[in-house]
C-alpha atoms as a PDB file:
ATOM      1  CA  UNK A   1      36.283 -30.201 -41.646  1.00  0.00           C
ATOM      2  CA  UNK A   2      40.048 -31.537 -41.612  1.00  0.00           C
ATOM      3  CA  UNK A   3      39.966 -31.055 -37.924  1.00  0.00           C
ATOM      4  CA  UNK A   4      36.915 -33.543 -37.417  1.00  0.00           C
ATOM      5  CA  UNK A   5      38.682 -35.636 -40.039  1.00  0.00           C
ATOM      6  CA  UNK A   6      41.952 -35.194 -38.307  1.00  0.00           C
ATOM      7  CA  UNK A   7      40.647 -36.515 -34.876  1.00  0.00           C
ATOM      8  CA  UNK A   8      38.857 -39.459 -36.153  1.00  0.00           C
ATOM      9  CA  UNK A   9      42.657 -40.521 -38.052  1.00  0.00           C
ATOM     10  CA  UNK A  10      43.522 -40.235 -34.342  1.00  0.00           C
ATOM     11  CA  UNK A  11      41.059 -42.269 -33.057  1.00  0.00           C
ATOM     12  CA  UNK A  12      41.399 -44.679 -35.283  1.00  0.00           C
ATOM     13  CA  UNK A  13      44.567 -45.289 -34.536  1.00  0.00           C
ATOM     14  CA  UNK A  14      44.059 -45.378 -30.943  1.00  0.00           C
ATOM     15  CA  UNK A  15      41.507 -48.053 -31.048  1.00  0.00           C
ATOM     16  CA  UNK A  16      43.401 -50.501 -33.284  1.00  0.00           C
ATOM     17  CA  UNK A  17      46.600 -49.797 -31.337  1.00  0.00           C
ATOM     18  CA  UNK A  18      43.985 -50.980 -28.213  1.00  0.00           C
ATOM     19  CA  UNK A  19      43.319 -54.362 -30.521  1.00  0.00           C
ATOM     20  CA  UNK A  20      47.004 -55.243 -31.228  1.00  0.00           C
ATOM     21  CA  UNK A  21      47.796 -54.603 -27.254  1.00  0.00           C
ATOM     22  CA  UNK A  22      44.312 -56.503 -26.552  1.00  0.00           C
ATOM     23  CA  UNK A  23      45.535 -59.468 -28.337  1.00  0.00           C
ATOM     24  CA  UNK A  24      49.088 -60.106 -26.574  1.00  0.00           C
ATOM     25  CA  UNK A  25      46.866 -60.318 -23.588  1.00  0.00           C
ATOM     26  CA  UNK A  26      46.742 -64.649 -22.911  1.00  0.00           C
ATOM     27  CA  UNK A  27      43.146 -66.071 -22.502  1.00  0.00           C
ATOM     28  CA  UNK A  28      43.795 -69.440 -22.663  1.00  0.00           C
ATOM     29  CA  UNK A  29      43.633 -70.166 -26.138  1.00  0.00           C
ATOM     30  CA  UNK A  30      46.717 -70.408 -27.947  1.00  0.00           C
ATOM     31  CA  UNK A  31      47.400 -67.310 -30.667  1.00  0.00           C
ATOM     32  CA  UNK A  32      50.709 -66.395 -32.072  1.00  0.00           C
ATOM     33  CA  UNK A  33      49.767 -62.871 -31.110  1.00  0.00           C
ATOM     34  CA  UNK A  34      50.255 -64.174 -27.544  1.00  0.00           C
ATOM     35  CA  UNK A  35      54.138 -64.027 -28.688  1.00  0.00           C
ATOM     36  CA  UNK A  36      54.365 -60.329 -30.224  1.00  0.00           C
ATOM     37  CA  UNK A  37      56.195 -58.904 -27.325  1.00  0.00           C
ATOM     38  CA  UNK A  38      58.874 -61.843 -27.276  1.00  0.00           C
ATOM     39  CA  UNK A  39      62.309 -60.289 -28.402  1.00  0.00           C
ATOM     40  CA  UNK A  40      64.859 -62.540 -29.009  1.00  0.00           C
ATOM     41  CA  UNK A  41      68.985 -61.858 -29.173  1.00  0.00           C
ATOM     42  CA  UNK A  42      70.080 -62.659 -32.560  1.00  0.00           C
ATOM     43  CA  UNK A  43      72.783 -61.674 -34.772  1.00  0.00           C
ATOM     44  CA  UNK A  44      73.864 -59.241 -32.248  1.00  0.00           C
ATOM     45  CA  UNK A  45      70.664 -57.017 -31.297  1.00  0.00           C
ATOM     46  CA  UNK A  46      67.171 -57.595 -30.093  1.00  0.00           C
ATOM     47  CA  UNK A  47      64.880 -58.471 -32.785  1.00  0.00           C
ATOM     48  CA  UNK A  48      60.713 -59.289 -32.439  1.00  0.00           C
ATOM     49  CA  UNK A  49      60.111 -63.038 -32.711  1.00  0.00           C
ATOM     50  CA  UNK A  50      58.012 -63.444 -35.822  1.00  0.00           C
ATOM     51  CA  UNK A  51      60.979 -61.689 -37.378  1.00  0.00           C
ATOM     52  CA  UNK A  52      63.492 -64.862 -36.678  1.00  0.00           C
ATOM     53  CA  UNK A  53      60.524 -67.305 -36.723  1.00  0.00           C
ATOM     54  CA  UNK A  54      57.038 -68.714 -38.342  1.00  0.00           C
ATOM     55  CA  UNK A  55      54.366 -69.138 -35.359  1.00  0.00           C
ATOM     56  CA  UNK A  56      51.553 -71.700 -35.773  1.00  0.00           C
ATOM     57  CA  UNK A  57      48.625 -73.133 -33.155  1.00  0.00           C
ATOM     58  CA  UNK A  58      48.025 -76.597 -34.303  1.00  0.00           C
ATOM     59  CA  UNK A  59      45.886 -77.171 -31.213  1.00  0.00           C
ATOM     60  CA  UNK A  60      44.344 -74.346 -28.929  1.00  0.00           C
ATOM     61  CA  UNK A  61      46.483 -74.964 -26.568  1.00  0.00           C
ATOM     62  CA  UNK A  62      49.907 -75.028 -28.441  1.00  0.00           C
ATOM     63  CA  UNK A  63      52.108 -72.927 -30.038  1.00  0.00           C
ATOM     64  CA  UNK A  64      54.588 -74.192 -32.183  1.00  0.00           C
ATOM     65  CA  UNK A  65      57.584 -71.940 -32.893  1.00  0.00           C
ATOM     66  CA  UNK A  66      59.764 -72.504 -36.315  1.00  0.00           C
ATOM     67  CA  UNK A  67      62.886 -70.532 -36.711  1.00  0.00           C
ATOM     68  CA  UNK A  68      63.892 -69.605 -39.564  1.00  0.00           C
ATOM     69  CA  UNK A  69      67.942 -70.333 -38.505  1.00  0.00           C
ATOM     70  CA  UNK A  70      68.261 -73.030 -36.545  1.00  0.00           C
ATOM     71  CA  UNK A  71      71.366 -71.268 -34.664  1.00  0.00           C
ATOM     72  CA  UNK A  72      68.650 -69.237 -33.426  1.00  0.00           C
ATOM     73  CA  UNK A  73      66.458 -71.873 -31.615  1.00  0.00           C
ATOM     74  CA  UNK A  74      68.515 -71.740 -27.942  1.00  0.00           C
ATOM     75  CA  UNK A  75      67.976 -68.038 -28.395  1.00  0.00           C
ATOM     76  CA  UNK A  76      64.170 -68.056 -29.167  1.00  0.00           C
ATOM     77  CA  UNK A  77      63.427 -70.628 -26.088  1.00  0.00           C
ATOM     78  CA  UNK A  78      65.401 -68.529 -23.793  1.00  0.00           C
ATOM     79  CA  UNK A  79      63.689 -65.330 -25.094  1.00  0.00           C
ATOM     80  CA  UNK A  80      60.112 -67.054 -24.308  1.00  0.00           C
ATOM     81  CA  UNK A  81      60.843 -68.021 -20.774  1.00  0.00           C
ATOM     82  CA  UNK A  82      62.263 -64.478 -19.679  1.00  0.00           C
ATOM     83  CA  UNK A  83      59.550 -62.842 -21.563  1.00  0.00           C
ATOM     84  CA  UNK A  84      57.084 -62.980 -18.175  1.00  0.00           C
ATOM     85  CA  UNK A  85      54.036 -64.575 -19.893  1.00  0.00           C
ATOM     86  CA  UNK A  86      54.241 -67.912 -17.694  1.00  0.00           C
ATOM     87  CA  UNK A  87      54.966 -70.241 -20.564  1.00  0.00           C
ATOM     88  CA  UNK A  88      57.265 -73.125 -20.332  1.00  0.00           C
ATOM     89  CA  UNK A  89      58.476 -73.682 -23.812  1.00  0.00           C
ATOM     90  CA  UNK A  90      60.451 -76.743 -24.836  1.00  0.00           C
ATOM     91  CA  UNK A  91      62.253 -77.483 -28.048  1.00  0.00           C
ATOM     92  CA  UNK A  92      63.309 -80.754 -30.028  1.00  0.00           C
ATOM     93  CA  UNK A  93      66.334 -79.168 -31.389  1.00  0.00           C
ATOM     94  CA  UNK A  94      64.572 -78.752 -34.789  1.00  0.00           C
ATOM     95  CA  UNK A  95      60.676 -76.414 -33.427  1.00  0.00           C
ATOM     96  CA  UNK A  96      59.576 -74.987 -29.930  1.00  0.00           C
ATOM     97  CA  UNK A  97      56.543 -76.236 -28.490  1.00  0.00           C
ATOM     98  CA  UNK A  98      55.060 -73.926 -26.029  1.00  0.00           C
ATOM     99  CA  UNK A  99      52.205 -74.994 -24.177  1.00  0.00           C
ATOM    100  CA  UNK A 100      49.481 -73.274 -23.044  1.00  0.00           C
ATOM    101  CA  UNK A 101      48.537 -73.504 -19.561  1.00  0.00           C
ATOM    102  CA  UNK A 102      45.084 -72.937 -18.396  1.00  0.00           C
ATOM    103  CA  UNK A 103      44.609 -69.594 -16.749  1.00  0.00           C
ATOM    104  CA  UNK A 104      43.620 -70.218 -12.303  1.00  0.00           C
ATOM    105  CA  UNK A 105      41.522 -67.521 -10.920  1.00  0.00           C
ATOM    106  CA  UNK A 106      43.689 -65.204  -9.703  1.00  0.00           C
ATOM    107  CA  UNK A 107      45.698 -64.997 -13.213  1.00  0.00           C
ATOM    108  CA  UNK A 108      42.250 -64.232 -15.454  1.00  0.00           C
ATOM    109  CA  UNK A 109      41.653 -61.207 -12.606  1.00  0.00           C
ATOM    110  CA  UNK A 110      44.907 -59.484 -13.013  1.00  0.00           C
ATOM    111  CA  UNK A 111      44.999 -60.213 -16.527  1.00  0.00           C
ATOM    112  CA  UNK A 112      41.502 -58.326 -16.953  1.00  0.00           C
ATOM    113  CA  UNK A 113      43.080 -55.199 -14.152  1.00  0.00           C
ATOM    114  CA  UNK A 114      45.795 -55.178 -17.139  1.00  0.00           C
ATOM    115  CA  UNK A 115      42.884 -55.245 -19.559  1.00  0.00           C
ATOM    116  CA  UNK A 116      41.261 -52.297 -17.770  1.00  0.00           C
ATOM    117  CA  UNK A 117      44.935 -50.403 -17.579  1.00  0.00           C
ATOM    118  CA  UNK A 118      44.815 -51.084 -21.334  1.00  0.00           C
ATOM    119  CA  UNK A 119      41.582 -49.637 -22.424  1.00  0.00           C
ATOM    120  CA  UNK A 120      41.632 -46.653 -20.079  1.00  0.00           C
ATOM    121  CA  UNK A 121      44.938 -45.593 -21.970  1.00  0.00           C
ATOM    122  CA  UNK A 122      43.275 -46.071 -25.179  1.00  0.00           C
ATOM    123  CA  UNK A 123      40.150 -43.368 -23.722  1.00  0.00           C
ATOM    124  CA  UNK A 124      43.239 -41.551 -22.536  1.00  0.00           C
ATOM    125  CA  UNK A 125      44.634 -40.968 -26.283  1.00  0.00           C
ATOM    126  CA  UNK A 126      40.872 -40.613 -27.895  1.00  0.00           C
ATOM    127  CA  UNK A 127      40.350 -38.021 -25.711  1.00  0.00           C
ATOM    128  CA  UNK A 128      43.249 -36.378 -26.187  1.00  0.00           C
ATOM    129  CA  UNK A 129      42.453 -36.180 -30.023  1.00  0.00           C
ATOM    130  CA  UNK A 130      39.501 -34.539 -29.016  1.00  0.00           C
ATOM    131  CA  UNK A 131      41.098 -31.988 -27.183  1.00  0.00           C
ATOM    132  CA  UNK A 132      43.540 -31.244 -30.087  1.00  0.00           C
ATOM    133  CA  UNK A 133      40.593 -31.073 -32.314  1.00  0.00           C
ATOM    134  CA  UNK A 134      38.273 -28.770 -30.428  1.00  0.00           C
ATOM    135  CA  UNK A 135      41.378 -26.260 -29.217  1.00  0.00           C
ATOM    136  CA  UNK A 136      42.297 -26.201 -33.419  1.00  0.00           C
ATOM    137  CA  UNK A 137      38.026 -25.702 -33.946  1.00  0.00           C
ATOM    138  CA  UNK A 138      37.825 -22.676 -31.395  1.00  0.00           C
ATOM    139  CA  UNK A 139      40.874 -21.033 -32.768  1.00  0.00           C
ATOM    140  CA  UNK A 140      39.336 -21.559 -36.325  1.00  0.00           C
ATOM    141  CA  UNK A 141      36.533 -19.721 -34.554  1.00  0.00           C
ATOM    142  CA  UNK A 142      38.241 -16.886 -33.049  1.00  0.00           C
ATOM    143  CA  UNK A 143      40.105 -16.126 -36.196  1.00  0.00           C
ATOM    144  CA  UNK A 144      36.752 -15.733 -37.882  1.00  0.00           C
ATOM    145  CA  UNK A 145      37.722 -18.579 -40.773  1.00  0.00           C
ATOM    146  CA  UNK A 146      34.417 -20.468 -39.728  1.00  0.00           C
ATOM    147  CA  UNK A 147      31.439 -19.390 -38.265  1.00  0.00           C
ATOM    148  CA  UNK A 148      30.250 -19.834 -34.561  1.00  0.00           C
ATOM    149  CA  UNK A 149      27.422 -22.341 -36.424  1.00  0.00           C
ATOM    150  CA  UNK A 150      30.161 -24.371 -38.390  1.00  0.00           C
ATOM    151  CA  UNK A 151      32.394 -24.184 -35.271  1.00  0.00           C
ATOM    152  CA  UNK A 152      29.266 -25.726 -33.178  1.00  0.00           C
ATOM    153  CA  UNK A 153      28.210 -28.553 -35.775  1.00  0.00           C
ATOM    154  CA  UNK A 154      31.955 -29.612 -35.941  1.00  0.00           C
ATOM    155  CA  UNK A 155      32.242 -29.535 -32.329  1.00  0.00           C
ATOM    156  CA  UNK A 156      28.717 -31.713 -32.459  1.00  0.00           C
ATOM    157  CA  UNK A 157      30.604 -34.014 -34.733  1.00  0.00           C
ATOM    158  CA  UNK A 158      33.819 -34.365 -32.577  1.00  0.00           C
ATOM    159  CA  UNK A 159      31.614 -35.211 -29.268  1.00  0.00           C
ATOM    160  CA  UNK A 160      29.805 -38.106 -31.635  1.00  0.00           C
ATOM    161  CA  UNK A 161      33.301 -39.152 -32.514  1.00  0.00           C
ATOM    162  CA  UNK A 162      34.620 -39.431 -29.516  1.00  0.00           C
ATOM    163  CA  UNK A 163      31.805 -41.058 -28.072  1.00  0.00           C
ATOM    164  CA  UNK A 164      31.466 -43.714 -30.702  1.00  0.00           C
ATOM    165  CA  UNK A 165      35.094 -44.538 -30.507  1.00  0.00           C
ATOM    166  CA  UNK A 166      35.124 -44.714 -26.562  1.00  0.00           C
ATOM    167  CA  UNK A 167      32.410 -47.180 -26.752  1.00  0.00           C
ATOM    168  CA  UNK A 168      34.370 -48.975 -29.322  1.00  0.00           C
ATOM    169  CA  UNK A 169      36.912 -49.276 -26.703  1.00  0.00           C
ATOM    170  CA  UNK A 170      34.149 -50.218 -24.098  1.00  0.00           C
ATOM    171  CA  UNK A 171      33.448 -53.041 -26.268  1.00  0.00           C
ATOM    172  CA  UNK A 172      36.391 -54.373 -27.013  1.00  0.00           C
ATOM    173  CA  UNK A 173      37.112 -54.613 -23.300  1.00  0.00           C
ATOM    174  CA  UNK A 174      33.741 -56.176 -22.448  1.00  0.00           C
ATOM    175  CA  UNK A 175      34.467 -59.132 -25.035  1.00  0.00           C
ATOM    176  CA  UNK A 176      37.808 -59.292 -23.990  1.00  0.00           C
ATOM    177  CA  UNK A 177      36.822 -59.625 -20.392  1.00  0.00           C
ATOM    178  CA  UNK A 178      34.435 -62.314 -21.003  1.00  0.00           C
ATOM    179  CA  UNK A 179      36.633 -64.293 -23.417  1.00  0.00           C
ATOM    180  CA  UNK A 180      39.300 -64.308 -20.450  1.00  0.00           C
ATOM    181  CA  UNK A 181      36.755 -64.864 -17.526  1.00  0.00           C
ATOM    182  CA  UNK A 182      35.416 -68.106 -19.347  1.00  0.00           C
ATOM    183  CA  UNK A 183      36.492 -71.601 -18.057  1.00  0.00           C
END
């Protein structure tokens, strides 16, 4: 069954890219995930934060940025302020301390529209790996290399796939929501 096997690699993939995307997402709490889409300018080209830098939380609502070059920390705080995530870092010449506000209202709702955006892109792509699967299955079929049982109990075995995997997603959303929603 290296379709079946195939489409669950797929959806795999699909759901943990959903997790890594889930966590830049701000709730509140402080996480150096929070940071993963930060790119800063150094040494002539745009390179990901936690490449130039160590991240810690010392409190949950603190992030406390280390660079590794200390050429680089002008860079880094300028990076984090343009980056659209409503923080205010400041640094001490040495670290960057980046507080983290308190989400109002209005901020938790569009951050759980983006949350919705998110997860309905991540159906999108297990879906798709269903497709690809079942259009490989029926060919398999129609050249006569399996038989119209095998070609139904894979198909069976896709839909349980996809299922389980879109509820996956479901469920990552629903805690996500929640951990977002709460004050």
């Amino acid at each position: 069954m290296p379709n079946v096997k195939e489409a669950e690699q797929d959806m795999k993939a699909a759901l943990e890219a959903m997790r890594r995307e889930f966590a830049t997402v701000r709730t509140g709490k402080a996480s150096p995930a929070l940071l993963d889409t930060v790119r800063v300018e150094a040494y002539g080209t745009q390179m990901p934060l936690n490449q130039v830098s160590s991240i810690s939380t010392p409190d949950p609502t603190l992030l406390v940025v280390q660079p590794f070059d200390q050429s680089l920390v002008g860079a880094i705080e300028k990076a984090i302020l343009t980056a659209d995530l409503g923080l205010n870092p400041s640094n001490d010449g040495n670290v960057i301390r980046v507080p983290i506000p308190p989400l109002n209202e209005e901020r938790r709702k569009e951050y759980v529209k983006l949350l919705h955006k998110m997860a309905e892109e991540g159906r999108v792509s297990v879906r798709h790996a269903r497709h690809k699967a079942r259009d490989s299955i029926q060919a398999l079929i129609k050249e006569h290399e399996v038989g119209e049982d095998e070609g139904h109990r894979q198909m069976e075995d896709l839909e349980g796939l996809t299922h389980d995997y879109t509820e996956a997603i479901d469920d990552l959303l629903k805690k996500k929501e929640e951990e977002i929603m709460s004050i």
